[in-house]
N, C-alpha and C. Protein backbone atom coordinates (compact mmCIF):
# COMPACT_ATOMS: atom_id res chain seq x y z
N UNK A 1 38.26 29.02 -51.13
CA UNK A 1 37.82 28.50 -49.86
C UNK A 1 39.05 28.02 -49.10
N UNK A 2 39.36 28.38 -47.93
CA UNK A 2 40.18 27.91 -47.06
C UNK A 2 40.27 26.34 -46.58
N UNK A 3 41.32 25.78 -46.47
CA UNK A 3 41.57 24.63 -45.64
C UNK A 3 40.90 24.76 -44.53
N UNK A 4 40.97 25.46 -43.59
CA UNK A 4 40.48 25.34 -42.16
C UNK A 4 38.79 25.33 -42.70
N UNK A 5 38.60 25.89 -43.00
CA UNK A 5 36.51 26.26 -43.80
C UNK A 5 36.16 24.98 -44.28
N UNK A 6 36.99 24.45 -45.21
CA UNK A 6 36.54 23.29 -45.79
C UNK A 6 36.43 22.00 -44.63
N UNK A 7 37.93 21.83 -43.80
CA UNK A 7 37.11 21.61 -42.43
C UNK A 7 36.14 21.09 -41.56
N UNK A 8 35.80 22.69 -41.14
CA UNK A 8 34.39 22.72 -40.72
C UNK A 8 33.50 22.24 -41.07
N UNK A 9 33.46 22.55 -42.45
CA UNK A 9 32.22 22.47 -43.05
C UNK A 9 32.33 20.73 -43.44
N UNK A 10 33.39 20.23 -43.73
CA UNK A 10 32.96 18.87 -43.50
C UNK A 10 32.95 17.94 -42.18
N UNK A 11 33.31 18.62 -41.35
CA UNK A 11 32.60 18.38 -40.06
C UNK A 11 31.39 18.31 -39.59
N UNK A 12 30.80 19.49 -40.13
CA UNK A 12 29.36 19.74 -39.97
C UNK A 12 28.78 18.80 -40.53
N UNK A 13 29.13 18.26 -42.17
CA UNK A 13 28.41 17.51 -43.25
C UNK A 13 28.38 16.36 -42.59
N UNK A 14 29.21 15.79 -41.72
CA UNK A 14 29.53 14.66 -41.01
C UNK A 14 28.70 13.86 -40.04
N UNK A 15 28.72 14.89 -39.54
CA UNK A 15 27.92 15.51 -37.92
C UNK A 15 26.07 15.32 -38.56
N UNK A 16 25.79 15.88 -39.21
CA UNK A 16 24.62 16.27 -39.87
C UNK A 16 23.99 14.67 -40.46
N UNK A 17 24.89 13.82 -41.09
CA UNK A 17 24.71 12.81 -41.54
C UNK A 17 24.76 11.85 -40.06
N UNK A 18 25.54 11.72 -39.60
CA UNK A 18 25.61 11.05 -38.90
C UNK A 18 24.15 10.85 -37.83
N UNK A 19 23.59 12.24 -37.27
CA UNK A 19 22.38 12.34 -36.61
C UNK A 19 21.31 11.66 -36.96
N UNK A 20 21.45 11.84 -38.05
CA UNK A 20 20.03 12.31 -39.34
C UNK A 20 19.88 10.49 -39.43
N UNK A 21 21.08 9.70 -39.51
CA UNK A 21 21.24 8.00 -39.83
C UNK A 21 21.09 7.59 -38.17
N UNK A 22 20.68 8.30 -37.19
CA UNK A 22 20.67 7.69 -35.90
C UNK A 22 19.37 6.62 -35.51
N UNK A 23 19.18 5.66 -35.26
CA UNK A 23 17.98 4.94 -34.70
C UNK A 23 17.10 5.72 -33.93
N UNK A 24 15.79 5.37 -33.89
CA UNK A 24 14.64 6.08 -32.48
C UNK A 24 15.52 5.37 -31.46
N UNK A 25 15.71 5.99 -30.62
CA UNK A 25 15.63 4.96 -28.72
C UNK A 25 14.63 4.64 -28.40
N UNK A 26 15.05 3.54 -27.95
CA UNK A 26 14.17 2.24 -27.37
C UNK A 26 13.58 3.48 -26.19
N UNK A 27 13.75 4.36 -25.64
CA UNK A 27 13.20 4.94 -24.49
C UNK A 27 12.31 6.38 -25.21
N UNK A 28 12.18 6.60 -26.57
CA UNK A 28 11.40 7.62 -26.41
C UNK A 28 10.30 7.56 -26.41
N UNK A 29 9.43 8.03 -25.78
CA UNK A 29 7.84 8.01 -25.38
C UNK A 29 7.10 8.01 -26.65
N UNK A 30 6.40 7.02 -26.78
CA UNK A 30 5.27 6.90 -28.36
C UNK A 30 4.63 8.00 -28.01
N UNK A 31 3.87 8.89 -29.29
CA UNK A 31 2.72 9.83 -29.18
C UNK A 31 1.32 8.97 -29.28
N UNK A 32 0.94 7.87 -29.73
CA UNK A 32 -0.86 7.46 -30.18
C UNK A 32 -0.62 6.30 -30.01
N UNK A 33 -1.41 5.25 -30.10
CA UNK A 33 -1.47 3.89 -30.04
C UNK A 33 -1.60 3.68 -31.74
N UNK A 34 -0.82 2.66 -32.16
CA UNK A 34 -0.58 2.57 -33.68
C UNK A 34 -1.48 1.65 -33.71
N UNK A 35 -1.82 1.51 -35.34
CA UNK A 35 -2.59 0.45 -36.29
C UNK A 35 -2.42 -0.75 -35.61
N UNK A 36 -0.54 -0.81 -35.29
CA UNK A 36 -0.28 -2.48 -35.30
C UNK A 36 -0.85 -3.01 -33.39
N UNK A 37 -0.24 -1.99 -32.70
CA UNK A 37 -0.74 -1.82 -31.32
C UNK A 37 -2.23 -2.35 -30.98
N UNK A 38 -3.04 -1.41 -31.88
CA UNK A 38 -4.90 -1.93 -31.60
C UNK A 38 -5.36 -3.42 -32.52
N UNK A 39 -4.24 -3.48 -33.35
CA UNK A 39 -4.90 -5.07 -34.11
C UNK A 39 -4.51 -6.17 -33.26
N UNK A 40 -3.15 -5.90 -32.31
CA UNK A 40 -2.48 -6.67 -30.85
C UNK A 40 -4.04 -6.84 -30.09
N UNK A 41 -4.45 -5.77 -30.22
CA UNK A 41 -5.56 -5.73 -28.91
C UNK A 41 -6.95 -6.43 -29.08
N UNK A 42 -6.80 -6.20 -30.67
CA UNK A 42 -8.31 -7.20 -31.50
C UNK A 42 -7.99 -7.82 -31.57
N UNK A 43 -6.99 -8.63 -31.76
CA UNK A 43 -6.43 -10.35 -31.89
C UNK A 43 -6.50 -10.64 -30.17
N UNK A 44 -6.19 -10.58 -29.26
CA UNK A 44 -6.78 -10.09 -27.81
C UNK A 44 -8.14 -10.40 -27.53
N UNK A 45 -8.83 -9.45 -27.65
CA UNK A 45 -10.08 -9.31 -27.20
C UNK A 45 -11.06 -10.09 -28.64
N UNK A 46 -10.56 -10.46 -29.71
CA UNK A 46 -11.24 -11.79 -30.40
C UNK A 46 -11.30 -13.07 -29.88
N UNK A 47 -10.40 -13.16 -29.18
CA UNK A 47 -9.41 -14.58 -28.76
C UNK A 47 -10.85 -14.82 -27.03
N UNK A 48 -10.65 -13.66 -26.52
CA UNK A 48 -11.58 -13.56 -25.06
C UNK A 48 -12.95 -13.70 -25.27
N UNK A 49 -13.25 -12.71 -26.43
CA UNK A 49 -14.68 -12.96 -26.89
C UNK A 49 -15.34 -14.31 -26.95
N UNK A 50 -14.70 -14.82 -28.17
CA UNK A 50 -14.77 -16.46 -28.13
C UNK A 50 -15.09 -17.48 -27.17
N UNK A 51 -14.11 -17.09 -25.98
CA UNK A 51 -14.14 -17.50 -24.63
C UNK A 51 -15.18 -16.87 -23.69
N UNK A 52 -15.47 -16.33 -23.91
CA UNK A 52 -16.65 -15.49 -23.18
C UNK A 52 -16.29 -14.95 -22.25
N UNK A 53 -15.14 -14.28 -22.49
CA UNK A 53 -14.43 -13.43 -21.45
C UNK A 53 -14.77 -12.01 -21.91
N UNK A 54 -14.42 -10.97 -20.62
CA UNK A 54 -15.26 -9.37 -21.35
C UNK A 54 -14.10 -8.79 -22.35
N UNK A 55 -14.22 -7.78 -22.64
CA UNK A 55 -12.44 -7.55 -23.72
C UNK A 55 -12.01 -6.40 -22.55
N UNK A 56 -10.63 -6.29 -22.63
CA UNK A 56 -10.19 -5.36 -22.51
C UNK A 56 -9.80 -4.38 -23.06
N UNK A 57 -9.99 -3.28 -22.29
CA UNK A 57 -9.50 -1.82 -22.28
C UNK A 57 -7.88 -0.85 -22.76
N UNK A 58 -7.79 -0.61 -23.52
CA UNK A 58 -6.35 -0.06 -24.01
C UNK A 58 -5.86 1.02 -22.75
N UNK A 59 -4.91 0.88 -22.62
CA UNK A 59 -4.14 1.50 -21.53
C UNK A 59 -3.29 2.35 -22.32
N UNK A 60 -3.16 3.88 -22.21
CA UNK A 60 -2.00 4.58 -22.70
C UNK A 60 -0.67 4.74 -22.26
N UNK A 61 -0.41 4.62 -21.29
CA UNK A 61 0.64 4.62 -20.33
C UNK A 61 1.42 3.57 -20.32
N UNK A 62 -0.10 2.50 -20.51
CA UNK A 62 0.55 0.85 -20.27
C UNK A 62 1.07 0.64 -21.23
N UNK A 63 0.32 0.93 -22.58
CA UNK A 63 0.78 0.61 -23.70
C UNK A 63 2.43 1.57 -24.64
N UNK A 64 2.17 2.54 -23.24
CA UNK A 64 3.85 3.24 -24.18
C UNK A 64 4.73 2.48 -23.73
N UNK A 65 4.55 1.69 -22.31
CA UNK A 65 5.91 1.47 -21.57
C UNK A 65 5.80 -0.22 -22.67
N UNK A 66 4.55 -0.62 -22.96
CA UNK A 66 5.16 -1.98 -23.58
C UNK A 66 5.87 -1.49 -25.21
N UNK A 67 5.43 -0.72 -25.50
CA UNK A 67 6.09 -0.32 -26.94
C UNK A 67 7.87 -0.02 -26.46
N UNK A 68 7.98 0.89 -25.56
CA UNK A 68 9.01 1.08 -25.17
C UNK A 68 9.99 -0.30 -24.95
N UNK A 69 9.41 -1.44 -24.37
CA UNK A 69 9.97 -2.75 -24.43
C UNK A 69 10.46 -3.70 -25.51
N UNK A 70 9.01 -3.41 -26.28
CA UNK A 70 9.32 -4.13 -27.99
C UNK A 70 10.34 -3.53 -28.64
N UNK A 71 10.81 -2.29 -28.32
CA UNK A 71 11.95 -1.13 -29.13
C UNK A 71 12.85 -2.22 -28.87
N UNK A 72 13.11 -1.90 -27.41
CA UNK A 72 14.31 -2.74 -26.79
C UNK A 72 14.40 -4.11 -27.08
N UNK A 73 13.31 -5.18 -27.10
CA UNK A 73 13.82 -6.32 -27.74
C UNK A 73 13.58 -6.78 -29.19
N UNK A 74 13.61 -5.84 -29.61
CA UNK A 74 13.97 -5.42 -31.43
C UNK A 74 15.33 -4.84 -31.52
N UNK A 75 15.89 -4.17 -30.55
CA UNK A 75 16.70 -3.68 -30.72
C UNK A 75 18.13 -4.49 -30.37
N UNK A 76 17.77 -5.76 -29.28
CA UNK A 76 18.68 -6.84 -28.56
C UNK A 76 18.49 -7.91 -29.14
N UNK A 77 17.39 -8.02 -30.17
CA UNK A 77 17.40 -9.55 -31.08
C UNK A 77 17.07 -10.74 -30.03
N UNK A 78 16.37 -10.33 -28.88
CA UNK A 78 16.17 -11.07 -27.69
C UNK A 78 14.63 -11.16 -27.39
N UNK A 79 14.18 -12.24 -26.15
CA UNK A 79 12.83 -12.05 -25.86
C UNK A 79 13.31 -12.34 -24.29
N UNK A 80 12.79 -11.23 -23.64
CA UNK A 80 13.24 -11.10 -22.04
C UNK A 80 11.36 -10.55 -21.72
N UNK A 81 11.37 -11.18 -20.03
CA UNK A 81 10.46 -10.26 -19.49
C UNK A 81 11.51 -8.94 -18.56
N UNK A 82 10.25 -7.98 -18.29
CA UNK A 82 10.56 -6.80 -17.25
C UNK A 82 10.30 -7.67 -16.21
N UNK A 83 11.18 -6.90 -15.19
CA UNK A 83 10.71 -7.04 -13.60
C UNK A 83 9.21 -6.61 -13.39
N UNK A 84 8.22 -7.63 -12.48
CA UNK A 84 7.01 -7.20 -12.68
C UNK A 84 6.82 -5.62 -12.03
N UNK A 85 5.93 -5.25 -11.91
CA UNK A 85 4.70 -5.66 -12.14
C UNK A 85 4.28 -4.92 -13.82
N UNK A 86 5.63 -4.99 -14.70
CA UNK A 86 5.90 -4.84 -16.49
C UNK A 86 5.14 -3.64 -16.46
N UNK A 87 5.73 -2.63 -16.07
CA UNK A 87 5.31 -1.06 -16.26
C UNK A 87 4.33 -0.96 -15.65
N UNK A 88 3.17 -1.21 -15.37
CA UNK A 88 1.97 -0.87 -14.57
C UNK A 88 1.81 0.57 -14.20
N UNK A 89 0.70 1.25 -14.33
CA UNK A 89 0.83 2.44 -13.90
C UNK A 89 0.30 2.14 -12.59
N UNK A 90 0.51 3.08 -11.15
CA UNK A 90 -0.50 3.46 -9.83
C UNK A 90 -2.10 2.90 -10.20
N UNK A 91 -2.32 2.37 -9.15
CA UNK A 91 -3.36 2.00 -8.99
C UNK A 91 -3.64 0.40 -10.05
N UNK A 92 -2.75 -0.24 -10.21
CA UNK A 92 -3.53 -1.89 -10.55
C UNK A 92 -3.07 -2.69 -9.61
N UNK A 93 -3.63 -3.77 -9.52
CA UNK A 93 -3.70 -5.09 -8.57
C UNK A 93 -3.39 -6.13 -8.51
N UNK A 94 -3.49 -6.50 -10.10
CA UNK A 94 -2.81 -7.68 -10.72
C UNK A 94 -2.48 -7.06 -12.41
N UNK A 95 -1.01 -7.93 -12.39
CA UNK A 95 0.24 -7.60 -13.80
C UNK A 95 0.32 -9.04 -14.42
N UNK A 96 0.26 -8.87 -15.51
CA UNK A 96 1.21 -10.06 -16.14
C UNK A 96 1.53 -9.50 -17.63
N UNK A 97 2.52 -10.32 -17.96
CA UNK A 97 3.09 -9.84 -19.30
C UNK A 97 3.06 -10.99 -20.76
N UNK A 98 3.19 -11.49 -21.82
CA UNK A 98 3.72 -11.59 -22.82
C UNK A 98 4.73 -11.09 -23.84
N UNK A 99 5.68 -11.76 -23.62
CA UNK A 99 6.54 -11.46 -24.83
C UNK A 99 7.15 -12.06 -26.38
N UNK A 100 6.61 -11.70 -27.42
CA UNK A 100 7.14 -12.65 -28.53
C UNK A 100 7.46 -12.00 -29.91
N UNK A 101 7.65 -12.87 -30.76
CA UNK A 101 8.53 -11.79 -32.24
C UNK A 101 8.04 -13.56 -33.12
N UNK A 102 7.63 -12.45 -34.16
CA UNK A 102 7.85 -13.75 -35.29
C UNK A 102 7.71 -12.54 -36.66
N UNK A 103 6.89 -12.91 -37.64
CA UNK A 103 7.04 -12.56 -38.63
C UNK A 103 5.81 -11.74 -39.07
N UNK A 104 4.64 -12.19 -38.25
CA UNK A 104 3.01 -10.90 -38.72
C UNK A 104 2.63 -11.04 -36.73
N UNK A 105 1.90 -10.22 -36.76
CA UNK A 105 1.30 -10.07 -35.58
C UNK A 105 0.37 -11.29 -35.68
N UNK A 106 -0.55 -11.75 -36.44
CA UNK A 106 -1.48 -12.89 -36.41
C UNK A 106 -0.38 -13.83 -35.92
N UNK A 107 1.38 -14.37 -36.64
CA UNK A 107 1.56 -15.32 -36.34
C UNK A 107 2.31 -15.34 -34.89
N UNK A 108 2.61 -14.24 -34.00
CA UNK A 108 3.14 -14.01 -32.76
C UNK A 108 1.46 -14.34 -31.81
N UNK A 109 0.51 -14.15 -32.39
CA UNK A 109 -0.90 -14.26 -31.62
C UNK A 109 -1.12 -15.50 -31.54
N UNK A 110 -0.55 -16.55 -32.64
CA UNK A 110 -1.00 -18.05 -32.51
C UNK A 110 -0.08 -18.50 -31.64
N UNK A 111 1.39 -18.46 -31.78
CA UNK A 111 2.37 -18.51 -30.76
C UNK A 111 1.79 -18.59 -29.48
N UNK A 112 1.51 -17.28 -29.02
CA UNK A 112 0.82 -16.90 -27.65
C UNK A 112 0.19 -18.22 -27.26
N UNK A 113 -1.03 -18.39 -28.57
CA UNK A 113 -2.25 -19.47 -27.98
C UNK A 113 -1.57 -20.40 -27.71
N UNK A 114 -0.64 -20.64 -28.65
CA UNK A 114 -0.28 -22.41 -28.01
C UNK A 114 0.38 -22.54 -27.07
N UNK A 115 0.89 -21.67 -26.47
CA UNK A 115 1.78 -21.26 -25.08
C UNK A 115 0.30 -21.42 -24.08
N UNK A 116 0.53 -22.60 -23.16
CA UNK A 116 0.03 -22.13 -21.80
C UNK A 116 -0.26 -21.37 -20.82
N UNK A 117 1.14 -20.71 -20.99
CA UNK A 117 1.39 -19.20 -19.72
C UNK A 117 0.72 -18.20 -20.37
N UNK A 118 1.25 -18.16 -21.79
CA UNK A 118 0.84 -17.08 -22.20
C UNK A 118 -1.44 -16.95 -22.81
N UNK A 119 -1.54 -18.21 -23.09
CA UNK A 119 -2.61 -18.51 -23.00
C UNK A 119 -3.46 -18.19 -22.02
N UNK A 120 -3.19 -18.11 -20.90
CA UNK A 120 -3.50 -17.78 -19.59
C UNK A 120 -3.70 -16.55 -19.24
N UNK A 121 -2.72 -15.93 -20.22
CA UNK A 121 -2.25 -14.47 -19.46
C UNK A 121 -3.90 -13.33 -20.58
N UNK A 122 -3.88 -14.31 -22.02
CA UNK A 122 -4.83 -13.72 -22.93
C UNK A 122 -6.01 -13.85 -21.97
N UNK A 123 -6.43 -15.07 -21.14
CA UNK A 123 -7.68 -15.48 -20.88
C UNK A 123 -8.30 -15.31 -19.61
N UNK A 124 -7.03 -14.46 -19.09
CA UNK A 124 -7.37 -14.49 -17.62
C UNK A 124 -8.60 -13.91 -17.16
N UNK A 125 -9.38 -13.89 -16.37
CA UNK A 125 -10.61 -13.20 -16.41
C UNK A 125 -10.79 -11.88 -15.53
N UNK A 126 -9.51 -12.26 -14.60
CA UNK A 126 -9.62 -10.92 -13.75
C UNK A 126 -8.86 -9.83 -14.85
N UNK A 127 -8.02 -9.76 -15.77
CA UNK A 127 -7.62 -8.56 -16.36
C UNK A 127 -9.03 -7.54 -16.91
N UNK A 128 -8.62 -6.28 -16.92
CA UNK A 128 -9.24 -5.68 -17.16
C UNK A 128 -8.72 -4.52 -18.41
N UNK A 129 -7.63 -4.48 -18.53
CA UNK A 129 -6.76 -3.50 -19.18
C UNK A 129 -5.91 -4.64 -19.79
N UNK A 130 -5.22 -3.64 -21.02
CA UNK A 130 -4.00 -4.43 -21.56
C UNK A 130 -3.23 -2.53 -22.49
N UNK A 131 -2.19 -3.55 -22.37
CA UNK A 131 -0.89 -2.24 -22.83
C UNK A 131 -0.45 -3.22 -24.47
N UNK A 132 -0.01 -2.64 -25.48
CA UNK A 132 0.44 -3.37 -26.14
C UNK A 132 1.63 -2.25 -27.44
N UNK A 133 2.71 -3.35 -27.21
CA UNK A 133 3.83 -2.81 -28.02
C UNK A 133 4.29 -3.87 -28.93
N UNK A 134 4.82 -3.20 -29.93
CA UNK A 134 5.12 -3.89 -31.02
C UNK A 134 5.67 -2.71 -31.79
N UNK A 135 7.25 -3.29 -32.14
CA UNK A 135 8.48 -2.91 -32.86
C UNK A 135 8.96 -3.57 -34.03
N UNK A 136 9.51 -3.25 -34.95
CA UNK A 136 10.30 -4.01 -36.11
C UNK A 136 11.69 -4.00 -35.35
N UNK A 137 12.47 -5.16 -35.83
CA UNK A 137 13.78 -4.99 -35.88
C UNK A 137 14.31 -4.68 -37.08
N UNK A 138 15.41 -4.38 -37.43
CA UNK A 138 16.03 -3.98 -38.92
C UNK A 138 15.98 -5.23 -39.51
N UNK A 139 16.12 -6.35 -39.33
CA UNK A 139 15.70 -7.59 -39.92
C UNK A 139 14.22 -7.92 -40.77
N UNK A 140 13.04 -6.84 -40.10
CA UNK A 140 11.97 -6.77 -40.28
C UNK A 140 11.14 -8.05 -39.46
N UNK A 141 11.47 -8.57 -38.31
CA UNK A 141 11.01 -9.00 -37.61
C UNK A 141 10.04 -8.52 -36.61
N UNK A 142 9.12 -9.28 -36.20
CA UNK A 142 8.27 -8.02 -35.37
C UNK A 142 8.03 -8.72 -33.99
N UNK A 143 8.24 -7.66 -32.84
CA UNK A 143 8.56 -8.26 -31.94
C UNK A 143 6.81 -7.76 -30.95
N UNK A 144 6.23 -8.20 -30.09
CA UNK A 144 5.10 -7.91 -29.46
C UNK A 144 5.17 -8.27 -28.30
N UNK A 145 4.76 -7.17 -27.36
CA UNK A 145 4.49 -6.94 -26.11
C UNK A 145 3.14 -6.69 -25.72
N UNK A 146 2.65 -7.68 -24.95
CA UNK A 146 1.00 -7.39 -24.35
C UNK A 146 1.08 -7.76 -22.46
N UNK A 147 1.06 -6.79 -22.40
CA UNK A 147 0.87 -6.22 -20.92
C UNK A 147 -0.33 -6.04 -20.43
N UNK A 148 -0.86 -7.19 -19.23
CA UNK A 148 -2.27 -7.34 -18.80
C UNK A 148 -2.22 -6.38 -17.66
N UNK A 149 -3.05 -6.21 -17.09
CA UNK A 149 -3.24 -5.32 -15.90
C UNK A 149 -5.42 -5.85 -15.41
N UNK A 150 -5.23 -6.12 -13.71
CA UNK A 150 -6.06 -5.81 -13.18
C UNK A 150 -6.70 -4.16 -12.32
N UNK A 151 -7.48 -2.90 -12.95
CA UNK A 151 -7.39 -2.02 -12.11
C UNK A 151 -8.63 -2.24 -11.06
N UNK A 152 -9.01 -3.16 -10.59
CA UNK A 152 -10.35 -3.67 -9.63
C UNK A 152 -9.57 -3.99 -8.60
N UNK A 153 -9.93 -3.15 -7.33
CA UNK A 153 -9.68 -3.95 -5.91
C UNK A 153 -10.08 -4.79 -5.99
């Protein structure tokens, strides 16, 4: 086998490894709404029930762009909001967001409750929709995004 061949070919081996060890991006589009996504949405719409609020509706669109968010603050070890109106697709009326990370989705849901704003944002009565993302960080932290949306003139 040649010097120059051997090389290549551990170039390639390089190259090949290197891809293969690359992270998802925070920007690639989810395909389905996951397990952890719809238990976001039953911890949600348990929380409204209770309250005698109606539940909301899973949003696909809404819910990629909040997954798309949780990537990113899993990926920054941070908790930031988006500029509103937090992904919204055409056609809603009223936005609001939540953002948080702890250690199970139940304990980022109690968080929420004891938060005011965010309490607010679970109970509001005009929402009608919700988007919801949720990422691990390599730490195994889990970070959650719930994105309200009004689509009612």
């Amino acid at each position: 086998m040649s010097s120059r061949f051997r090389r290549i070919l551990a170039g390639l081996v390089l190259v090949g490894a290197l891809v293969t060890s690359l992270p998802i991006e925070a920007d690639a589009a989810p395909r389905a709404i996951s397990e952890d996504q719809e238990r976001v949405r039953e911890l949600v719409n348990d929380t409204r029930r209770s309250s005698g609020r109606s539940q909301l509706v899973m949003n696909q669109q809404f819910a990629d762009r909040a997954t798309m968010w949780a990537r990113e603050l899993a990926r920054c070890q941070c908790l930031k909001h988006r500029q509103g109106p937090y992904g919204a697709p055409p056609g809603w009326y009223a936005a609001a967001e939540n953002v948080g990370r702890g250690w199970s989705l139940a304990q980022v849901h109690q968080a929420f409750l004891g938060s005011t704003g965010h309490r607010e944002n679970i109970l509001t009565r005009r929402f009608t929709h919700i988007g919801t993302g949720v990422a691990t960080s390599a730490r195994g932290e889990i970070f959650v995004v719930q994105a309200f949306m009004d689509r009612t003139p």
